[in-house]
C-alpha atoms as a PDB file:
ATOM      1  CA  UNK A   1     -12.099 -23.467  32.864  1.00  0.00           C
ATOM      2  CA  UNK A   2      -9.124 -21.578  31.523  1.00  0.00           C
ATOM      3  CA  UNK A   3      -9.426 -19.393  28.457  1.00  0.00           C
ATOM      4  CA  UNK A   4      -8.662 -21.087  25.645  1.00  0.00           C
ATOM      5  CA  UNK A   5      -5.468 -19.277  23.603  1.00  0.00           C
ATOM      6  CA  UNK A   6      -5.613 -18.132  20.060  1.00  0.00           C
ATOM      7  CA  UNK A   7      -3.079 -20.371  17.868  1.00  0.00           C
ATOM      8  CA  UNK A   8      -4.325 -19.697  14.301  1.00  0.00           C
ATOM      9  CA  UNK A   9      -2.436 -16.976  12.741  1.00  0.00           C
ATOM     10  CA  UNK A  10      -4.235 -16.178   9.991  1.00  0.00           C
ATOM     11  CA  UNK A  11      -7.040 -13.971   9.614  1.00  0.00           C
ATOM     12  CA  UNK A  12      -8.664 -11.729   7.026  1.00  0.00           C
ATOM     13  CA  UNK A  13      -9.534  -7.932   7.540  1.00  0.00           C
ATOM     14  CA  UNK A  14     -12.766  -7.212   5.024  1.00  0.00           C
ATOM     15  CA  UNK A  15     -13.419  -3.599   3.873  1.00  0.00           C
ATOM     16  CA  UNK A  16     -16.156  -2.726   1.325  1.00  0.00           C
ATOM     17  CA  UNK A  17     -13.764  -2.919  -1.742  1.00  0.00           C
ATOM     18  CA  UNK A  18     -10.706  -5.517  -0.367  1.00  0.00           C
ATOM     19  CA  UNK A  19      -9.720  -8.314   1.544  1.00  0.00           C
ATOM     20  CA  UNK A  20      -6.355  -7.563   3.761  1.00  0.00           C
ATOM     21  CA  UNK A  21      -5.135 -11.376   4.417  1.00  0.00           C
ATOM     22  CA  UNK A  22      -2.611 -10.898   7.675  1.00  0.00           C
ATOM     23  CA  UNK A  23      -0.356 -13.635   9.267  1.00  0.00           C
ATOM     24  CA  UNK A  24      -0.298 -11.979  12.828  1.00  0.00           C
ATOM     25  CA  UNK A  25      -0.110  -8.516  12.216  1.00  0.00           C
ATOM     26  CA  UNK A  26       1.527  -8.776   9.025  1.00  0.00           C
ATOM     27  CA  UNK A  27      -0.577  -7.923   5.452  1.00  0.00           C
ATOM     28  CA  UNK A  28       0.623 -10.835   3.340  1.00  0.00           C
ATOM     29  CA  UNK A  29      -1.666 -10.613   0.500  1.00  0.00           C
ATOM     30  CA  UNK A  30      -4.553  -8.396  -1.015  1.00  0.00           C
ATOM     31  CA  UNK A  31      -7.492  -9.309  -2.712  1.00  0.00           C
ATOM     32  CA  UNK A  32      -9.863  -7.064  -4.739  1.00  0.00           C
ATOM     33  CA  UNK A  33     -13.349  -8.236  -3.843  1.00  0.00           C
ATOM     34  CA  UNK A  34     -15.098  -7.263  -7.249  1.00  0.00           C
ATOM     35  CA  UNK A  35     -12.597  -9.496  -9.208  1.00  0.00           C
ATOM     36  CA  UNK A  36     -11.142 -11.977  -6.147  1.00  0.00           C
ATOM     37  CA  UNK A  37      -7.739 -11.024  -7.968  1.00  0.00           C
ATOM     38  CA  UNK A  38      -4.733 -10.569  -5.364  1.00  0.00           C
ATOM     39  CA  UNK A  39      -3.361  -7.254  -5.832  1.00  0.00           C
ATOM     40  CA  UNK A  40       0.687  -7.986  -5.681  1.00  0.00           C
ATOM     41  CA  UNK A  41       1.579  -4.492  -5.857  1.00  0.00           C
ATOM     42  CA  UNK A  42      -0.749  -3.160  -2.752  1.00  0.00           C
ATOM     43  CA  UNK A  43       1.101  -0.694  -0.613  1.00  0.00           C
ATOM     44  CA  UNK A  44      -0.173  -2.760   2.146  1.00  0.00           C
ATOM     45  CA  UNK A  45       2.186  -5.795   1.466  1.00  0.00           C
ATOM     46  CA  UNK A  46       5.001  -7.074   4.018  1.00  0.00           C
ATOM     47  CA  UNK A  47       3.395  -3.796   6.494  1.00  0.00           C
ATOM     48  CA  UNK A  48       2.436  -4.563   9.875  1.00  0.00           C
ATOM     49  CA  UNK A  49      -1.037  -3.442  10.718  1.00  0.00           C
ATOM     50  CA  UNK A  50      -0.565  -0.702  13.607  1.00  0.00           C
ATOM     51  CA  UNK A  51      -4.269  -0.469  14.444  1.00  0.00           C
ATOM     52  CA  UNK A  52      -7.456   1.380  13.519  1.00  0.00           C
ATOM     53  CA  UNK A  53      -8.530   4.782  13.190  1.00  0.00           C
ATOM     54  CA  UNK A  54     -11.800   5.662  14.719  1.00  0.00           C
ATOM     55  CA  UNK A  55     -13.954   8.150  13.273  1.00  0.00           C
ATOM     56  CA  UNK A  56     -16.214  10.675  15.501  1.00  0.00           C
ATOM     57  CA  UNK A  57     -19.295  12.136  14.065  1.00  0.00           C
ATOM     58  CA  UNK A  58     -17.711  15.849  14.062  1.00  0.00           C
ATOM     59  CA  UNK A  59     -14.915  13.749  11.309  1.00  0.00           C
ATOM     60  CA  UNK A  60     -11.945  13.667  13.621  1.00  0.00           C
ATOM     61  CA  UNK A  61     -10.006  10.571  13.560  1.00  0.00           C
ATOM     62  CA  UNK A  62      -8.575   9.081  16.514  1.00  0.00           C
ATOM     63  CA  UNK A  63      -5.759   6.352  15.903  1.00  0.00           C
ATOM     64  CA  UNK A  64      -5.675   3.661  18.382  1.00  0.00           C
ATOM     65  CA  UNK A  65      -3.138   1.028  18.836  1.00  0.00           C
ATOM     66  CA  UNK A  66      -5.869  -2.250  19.265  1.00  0.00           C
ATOM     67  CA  UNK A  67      -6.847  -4.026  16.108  1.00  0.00           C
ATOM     68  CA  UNK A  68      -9.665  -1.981  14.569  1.00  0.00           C
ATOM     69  CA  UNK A  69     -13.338  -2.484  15.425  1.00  0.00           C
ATOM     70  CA  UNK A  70     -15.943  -3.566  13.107  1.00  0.00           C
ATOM     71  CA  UNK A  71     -16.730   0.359  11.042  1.00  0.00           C
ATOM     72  CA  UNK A  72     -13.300   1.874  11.995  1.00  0.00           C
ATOM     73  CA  UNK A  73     -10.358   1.871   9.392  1.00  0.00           C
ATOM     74  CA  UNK A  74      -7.334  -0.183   9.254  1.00  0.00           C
ATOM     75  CA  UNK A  75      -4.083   1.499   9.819  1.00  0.00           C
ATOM     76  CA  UNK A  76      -0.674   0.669   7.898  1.00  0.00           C
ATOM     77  CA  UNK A  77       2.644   2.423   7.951  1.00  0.00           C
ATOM     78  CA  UNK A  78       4.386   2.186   4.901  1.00  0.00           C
ATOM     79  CA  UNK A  79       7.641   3.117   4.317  1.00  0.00           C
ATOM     80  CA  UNK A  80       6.810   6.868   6.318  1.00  0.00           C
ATOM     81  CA  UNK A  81       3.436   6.759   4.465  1.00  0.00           C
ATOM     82  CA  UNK A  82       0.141   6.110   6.440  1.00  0.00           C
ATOM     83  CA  UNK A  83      -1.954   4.349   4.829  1.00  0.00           C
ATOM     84  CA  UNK A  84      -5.404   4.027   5.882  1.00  0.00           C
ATOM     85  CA  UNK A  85      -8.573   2.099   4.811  1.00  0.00           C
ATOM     86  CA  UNK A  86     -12.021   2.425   4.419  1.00  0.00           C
ATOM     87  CA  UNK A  87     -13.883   0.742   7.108  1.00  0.00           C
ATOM     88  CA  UNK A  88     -13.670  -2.731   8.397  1.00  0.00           C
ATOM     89  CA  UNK A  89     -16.749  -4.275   8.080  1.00  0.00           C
ATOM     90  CA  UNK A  90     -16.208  -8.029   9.377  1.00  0.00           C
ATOM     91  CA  UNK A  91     -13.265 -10.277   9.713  1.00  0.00           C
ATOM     92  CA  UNK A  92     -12.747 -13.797   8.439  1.00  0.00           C
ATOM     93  CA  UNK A  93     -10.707 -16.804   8.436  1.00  0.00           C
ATOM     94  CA  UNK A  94      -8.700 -17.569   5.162  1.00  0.00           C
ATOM     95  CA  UNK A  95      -9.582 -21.062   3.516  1.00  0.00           C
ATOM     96  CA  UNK A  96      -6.511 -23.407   3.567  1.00  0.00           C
ATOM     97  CA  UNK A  97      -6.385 -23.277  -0.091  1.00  0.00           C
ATOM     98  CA  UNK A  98      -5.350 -19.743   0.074  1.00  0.00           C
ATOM     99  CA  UNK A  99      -3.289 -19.764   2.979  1.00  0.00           C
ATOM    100  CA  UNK A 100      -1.307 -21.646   0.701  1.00  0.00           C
ATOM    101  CA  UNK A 101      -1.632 -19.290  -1.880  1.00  0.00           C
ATOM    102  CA  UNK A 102       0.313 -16.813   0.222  1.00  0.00           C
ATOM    103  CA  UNK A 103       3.894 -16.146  -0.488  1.00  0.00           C
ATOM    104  CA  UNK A 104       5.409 -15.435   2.763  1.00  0.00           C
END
């Protein structure tokens, strides 16, 4: 049986404080998980997530180009400005109801 391909484009990124709602690999909205209020102003909006940064037990950080694991940090450019998470600790689907709450 052929593997079956991905078509759902949306997919939340979950760190201890935030939800990172991307369309591909695109942040389109951040939510504050204390409050569930989106956070319009989030240097993460309209920036493509480049990948994750792994952390060794010496503190290094290695960047890698995949999507990050669960416990490594997301990785954002922004406008010459890396920004970088804490760690990912699962990954969700949005609800329709706030896919439509998107403004893409």
């Amino acid at each position: 049986m052929a593997q079956q391909i991905e078509r759902r484009r949306h997919r939340v990124m979950v760190t201890r404080n935030t939800e990172y709602h991307l369309r591909d690999r695109v942040c389109v909205a951040v939510r504050d998980r204390r409050t569930g209020d989106f956070l319009p102003g989030h240097l993460a909006l309209r920036r493509e997530l480049i990948g994750g940064i792994h952390r060794l037990p010496t503190g290094a950080a290695i960047p890698k180009d995949q999507d990050p694991s669960l416990g490594e940090a997301l990785y954002f450019l922004a406008d010459g400005l890396d920004l970088v998470t804490s760690p990912l600790v699962k990954v969700e689907r949005p609800a329709k109801d706030i896919v439509n709450r998107y403004r893409l």
